[in-house]
Protein backbone atom coordinates (compact mmCIF):
# COMPACT_ATOMS: atom_id res chain seq x y z
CA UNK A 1 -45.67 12.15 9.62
CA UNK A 2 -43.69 9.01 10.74
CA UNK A 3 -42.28 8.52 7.25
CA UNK A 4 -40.98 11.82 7.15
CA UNK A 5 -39.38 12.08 10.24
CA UNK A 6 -37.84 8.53 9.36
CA UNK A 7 -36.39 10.68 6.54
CA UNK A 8 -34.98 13.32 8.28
CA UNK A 9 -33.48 11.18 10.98
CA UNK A 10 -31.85 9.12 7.86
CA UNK A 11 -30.61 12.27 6.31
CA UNK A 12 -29.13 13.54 9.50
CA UNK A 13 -27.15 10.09 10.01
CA UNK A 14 -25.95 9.85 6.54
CA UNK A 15 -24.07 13.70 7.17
CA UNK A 16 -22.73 12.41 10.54
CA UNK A 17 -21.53 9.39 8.44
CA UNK A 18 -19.77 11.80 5.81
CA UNK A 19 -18.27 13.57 9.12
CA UNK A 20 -19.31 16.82 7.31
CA UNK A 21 -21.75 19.31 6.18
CA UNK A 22 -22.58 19.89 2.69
CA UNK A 23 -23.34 23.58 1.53
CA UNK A 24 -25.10 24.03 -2.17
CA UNK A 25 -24.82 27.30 -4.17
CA UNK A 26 -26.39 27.56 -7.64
CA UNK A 27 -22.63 26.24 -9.31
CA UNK A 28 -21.90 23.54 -7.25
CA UNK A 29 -22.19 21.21 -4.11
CA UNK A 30 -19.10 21.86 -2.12
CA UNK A 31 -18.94 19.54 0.79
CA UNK A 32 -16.93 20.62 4.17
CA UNK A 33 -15.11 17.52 5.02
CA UNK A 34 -13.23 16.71 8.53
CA UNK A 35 -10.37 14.81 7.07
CA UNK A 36 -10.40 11.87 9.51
CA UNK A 37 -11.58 9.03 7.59
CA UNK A 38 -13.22 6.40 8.59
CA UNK A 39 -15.42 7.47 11.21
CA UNK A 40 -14.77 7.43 14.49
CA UNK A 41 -17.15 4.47 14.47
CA UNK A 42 -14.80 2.16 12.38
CA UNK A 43 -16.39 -1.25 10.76
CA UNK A 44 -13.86 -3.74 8.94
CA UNK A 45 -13.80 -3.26 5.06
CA UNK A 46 -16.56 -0.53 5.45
CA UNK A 47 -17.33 1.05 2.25
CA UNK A 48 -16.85 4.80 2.51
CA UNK A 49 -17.12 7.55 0.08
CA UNK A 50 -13.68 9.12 -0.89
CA UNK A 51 -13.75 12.45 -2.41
CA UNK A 52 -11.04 14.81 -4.19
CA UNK A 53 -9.50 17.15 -2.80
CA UNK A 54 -9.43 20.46 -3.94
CA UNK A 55 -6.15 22.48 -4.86
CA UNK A 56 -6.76 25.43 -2.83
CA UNK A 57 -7.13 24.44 1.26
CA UNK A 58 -8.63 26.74 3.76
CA UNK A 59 -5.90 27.68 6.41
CA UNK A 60 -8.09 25.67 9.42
CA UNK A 61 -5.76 24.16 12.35
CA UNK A 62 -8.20 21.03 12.92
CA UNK A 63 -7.27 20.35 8.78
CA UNK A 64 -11.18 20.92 7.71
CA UNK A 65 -11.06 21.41 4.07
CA UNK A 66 -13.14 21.65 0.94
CA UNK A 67 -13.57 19.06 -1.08
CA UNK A 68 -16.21 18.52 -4.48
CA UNK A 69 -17.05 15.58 -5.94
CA UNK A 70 -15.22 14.60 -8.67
CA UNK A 71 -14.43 11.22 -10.94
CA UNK A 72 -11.89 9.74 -9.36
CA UNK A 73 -11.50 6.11 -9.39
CA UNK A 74 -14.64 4.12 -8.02
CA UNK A 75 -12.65 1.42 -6.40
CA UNK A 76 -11.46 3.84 -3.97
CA UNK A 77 -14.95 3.99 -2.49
CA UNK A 78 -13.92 0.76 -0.83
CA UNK A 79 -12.16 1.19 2.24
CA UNK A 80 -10.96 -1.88 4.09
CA UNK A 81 -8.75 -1.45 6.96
CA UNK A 82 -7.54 -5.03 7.11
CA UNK A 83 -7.26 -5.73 3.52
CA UNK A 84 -3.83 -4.12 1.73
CA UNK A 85 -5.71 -5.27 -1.36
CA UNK A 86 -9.37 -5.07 -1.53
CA UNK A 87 -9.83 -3.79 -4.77
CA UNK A 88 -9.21 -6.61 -6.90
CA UNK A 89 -8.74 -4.96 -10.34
CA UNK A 90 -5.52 -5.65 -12.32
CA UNK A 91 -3.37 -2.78 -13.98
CA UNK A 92 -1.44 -4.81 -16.52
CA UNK A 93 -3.64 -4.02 -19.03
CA UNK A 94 -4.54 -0.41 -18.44
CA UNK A 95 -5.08 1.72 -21.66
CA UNK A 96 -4.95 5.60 -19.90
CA UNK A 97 -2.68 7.50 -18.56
CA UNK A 98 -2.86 8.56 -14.93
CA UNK A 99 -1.00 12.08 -13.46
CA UNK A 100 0.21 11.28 -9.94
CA UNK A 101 1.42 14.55 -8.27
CA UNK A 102 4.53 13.99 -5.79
CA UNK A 103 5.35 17.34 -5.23
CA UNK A 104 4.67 17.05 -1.32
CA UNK A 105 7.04 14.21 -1.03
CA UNK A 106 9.19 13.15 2.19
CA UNK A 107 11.48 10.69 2.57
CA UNK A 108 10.37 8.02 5.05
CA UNK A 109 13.99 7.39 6.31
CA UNK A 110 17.42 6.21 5.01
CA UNK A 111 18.07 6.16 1.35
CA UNK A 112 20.56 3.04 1.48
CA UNK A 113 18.53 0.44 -0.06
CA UNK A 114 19.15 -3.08 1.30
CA UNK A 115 17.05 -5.19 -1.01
CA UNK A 116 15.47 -3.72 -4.04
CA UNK A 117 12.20 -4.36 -6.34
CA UNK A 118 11.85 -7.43 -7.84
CA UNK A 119 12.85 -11.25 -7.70
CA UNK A 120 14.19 -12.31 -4.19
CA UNK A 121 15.44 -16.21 -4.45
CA UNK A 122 12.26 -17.90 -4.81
CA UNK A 123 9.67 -15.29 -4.69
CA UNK A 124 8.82 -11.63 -5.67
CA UNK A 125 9.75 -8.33 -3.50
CA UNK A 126 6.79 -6.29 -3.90
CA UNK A 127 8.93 -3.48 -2.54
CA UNK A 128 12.55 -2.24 -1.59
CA UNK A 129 14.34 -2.32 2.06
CA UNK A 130 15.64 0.80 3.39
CA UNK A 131 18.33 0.75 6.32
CA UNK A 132 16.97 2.21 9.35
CA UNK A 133 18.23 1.30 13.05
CA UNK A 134 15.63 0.20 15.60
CA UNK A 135 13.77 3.29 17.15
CA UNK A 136 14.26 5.44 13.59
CA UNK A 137 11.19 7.66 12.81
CA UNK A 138 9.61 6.25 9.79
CA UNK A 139 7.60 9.19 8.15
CA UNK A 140 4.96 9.62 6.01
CA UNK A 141 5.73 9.85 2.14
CA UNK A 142 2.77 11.61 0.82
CA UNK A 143 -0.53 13.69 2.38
CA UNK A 144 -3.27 11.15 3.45
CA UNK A 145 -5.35 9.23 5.66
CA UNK A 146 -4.56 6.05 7.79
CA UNK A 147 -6.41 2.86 7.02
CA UNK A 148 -4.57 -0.07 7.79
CA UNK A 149 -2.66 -0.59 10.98
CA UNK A 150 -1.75 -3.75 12.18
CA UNK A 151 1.11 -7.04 12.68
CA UNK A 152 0.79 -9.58 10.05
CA UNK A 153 3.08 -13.05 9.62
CA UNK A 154 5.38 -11.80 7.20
CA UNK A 155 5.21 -7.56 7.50
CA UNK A 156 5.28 -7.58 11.07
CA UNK A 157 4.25 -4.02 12.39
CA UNK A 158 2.70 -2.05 9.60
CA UNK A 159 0.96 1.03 8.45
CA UNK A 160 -0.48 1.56 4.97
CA UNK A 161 -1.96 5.12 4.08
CA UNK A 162 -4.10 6.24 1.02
CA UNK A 163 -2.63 9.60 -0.06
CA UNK A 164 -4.80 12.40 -1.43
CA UNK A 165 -3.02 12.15 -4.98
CA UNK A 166 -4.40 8.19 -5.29
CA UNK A 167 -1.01 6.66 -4.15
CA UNK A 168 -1.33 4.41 -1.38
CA UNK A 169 2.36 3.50 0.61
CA UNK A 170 3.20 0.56 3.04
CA UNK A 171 5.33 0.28 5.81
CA UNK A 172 6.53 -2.76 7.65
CA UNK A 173 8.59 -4.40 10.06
CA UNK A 174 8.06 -1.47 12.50
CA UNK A 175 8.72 -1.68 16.46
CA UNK A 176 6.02 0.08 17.36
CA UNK A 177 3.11 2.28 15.33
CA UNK A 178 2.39 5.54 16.25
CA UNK A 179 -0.87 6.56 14.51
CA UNK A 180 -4.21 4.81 13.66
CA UNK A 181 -6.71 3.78 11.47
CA UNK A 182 -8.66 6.47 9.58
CA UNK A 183 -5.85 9.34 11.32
CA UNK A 184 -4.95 12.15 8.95
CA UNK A 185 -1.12 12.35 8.04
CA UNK A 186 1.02 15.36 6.43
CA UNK A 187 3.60 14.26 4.33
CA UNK A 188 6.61 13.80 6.70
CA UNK A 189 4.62 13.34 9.48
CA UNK A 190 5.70 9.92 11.87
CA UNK A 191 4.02 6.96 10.97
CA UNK A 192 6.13 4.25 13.41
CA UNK A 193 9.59 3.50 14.75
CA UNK A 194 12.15 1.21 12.91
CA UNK A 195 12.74 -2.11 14.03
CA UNK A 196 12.75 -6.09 12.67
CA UNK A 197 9.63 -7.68 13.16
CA UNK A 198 7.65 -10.00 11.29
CA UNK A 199 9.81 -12.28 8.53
CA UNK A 200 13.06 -9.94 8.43
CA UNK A 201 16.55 -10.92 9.61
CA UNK A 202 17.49 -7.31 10.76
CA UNK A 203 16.44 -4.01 11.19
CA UNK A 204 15.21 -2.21 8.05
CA UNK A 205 12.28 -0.39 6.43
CA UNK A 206 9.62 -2.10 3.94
CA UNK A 207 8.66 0.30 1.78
CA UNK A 208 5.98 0.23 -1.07
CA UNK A 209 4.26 2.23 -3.15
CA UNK A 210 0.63 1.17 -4.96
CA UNK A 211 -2.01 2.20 -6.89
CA UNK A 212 -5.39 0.26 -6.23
CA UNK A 213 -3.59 -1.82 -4.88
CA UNK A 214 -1.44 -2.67 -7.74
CA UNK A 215 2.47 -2.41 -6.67
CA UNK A 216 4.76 0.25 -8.48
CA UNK A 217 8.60 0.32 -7.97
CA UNK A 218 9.20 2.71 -5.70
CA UNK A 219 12.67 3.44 -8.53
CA UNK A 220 9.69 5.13 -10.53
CA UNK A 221 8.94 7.81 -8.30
CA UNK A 222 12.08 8.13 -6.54
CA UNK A 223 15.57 8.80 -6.85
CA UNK A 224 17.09 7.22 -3.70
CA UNK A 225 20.43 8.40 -4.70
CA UNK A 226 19.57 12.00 -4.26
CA UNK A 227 16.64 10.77 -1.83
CA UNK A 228 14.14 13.19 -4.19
CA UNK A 229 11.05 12.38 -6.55
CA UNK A 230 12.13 12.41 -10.22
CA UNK A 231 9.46 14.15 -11.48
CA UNK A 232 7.24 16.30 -9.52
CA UNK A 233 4.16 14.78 -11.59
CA UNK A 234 4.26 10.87 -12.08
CA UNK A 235 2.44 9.49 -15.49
CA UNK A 236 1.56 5.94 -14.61
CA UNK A 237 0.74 3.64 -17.42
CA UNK A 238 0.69 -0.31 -18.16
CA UNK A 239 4.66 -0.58 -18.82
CA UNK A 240 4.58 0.06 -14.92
CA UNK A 241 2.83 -2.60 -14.88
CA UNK A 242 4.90 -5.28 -17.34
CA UNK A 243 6.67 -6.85 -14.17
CA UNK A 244 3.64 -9.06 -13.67
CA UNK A 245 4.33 -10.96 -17.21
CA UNK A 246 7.09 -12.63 -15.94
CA UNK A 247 5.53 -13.38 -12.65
CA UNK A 248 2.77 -15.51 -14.35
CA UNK A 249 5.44 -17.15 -16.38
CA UNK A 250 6.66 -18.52 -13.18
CA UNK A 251 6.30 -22.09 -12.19
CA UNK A 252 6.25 -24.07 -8.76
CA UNK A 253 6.12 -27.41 -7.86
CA UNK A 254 4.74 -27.93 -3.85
CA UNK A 255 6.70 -30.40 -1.87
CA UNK A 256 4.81 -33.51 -1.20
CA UNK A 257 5.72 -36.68 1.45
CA UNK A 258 8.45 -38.51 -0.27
CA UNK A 259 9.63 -35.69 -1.81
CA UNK A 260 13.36 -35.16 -2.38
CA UNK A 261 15.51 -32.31 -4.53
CA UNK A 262 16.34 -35.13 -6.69
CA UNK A 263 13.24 -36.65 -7.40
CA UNK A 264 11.53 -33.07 -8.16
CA UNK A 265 14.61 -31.62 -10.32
CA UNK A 266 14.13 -34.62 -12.45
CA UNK A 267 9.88 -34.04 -12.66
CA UNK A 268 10.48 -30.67 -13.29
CA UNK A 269 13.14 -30.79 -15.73
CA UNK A 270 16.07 -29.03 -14.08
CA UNK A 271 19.64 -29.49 -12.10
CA UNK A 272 19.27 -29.63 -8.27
CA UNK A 273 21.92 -27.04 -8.65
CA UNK A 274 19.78 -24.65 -10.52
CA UNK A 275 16.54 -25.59 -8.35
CA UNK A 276 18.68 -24.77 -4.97
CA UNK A 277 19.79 -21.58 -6.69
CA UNK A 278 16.05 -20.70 -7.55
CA UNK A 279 15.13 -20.70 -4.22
CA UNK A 280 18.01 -19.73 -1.87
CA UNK A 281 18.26 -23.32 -0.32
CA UNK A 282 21.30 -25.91 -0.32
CA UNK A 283 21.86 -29.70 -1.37
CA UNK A 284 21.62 -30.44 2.78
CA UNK A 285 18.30 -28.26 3.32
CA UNK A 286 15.33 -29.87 4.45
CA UNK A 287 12.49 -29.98 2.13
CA UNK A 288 9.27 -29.24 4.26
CA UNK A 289 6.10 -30.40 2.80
CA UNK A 290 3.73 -27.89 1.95
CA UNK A 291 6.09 -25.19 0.77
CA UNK A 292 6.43 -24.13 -2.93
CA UNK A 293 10.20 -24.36 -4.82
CA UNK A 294 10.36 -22.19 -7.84
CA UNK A 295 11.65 -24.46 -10.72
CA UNK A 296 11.30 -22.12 -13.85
C-alpha cells in the first residue's frame, strides 16, 4: 500500500513539474502544456523537458497550447538559466541540414548597425550592434520562452530567449529588463530598454542569434537594410559555421612582468606596428599583465 501511494504521489509531482496535463487517445499522447517554462520553482541549470510545438494553436488567452513529443534536438532538454552556453556541442562539423522557420519575425529595434559580425581589433564579435538611444524598447525577435536574465562583466543587462523554432537570441547592454526567467514572449513583445551598460562605450543594442548555443550571423537571417528576414525558412548547415576555422588559427601571446611591445613583437615574429594594429592599442599603451595581444 505504501509503495503505491509513493507512486502516485511521484506521478502527481512529475505532472506539476511538466506544468501540464497529459491526455492519451489510441493515436497519440498529446500533452497540454502552460507555456511558462521553467517552473515557477526555478533551480540553476535545471534540466527540463522541451517539447515541439505544434503548428495549429488553440485560441486560449493564458497561451495554453498543444504540444506532442517529437525529435527535436536532445541538448535542448538542458535548460540553464545562467549559462548562455550549456550545451557544449560544436556545429563546425555538422553533416544535416536544419529548417529554421522565421516567418514570425520582429525587429528588436534600429536597423543601423554600429559594429557588425566578426573580428573586432583583437578579439571576435559574436554578434552585431544596433543603434538604439537609452530608454528604446528592445523587442523580442522570435516566439519563445525566457531563460536567462541577468548583468554580466562584459554584456551588462541581458536577456537571452529560446524560441519555439530552435533559435535562441541575446540581448545586451540593456538599462533595465523587463521580463524574467522562464516568461513566455510573442515575437515583438518587450524584452528591456536600451541603454550602455556592461563593456560598451555608448548606447546600442547587442544582438545575437544561436543555435545550441553555437553563434550564427545575424546577416544570415536578416536583411537589416530592409529590416526583414531573407527567407521566411532558414536552412542552417556547417558553412554557417566556417567562421570558427579562422578563429582557431588565431594566436596570442599573454603579457608577462617584464613584458614590453618590443620584446613580444620580436618572440612572436611581427612589427610592433602590426601587433598594435592587431589589437587596437598604440606604441604609448600600457601593457597590463595578464591580458592576451593577438599576434597572428
Amino acid at each position: 500500500m505504501f509503495r503505491k501511494s509513493t507512486k502516485v504521489l511521484l506521478l502527481v509531482a512529475a505532472l506539476f513539474l511538466l506544468n501540464g496535463i497529459i491526455y492519451g487517445d489510441n493515436n497519440t499522447n498529446v500533452l497540454i502544456f502552460k507555456l511558462k517554462l521553467p517552473p515557477t520553482v526555478v533551480r540553476y541549470d535545471s534540466e527540463i523537458f522541451k517539447p515541439a510545438f505544434l503548428k495549429s494553436i488553440p485560441q486560449i488567452m493564458d497561451f495554453t497550447r498543444s504540444i506532442e513529443f517529437s525529435d527535436s534536438p536532445e541538448e535542448y532538454d538542458i535548460w540553464s538559466d545562467t549559462k548562455i552556453n550549456p550545451y557544449q556541442i560544436d556545429l563546425i562539423d555538422m553533416t544535416d541540414t536544419v529548417k529554421i522557420d522565421l516567418s514570425s519575425f520582429s525587429p528588436p529595434k534600429s536597423r543601423h548597425i554600429t559594429s557588425d559580425f566578426g573580428f573586432r581589433k583583437w578579439r571576435y564579435h559574436y554578434g552585431i550592434d544596433l543603434k538604439v538611444d537609452k530608454g528604446d524598447t528592445v523587442a523580442c525577435a522570435f516566439d519563445g520562452v525566457v531563460r536567462i536574465t541577468k548583468r554580466a562583466r562584459d554584456y551588462g543587462y541581458y536577456v537571452l530567449v529560446r524560441h519555439f523554432n530552435g533559435l535562441e537570441t541575446l540581448y545586451a547592454h540593456l538599462s533595465k529588463i523587463l521580463v524574467n526567467p522562464g516568461d513566455t514572449v510573442k515575437s515583438g513583445n518587450s524584452l528591456g530598454l536600451g541603454g550602455s551598460t556592461g563593456r560598451s562605450t555608448g548606447n546600442h543594442l547587442h544582438f545575437e542569434t544561436r543555435y545550441l548555443g553555437n553563434p550564427i550571423n545575424p546577416n544570415d537571417l536578416i536583411d537589416f537594410s530592409s529590416y526583414n528576414i531573407k527567407n521566411s525558412i532558414f536552412q542552417l548547415h556547417a558553412k554557417h559555421f566556417e567562421y570558427k576555422k579562422e578563429i582557431a588559427k588565431i594566436r596570442y601571446w599573454t603579457i608577462r612582468k617584464g613584458d614590453t611591445l618590443g620584446r613580444i613583437a620580436m618572440r612572436t615574429g611581427i612589427s610592433i606596428s602590426k601587433l598594435c594594429s592587431l589589437n587596437g592599442i598604440k606604441k604609448t599603451s600600457i601593457l597590463r599583465i595578464g591580458r592576451r595581444l593577438r599576434y597572428t
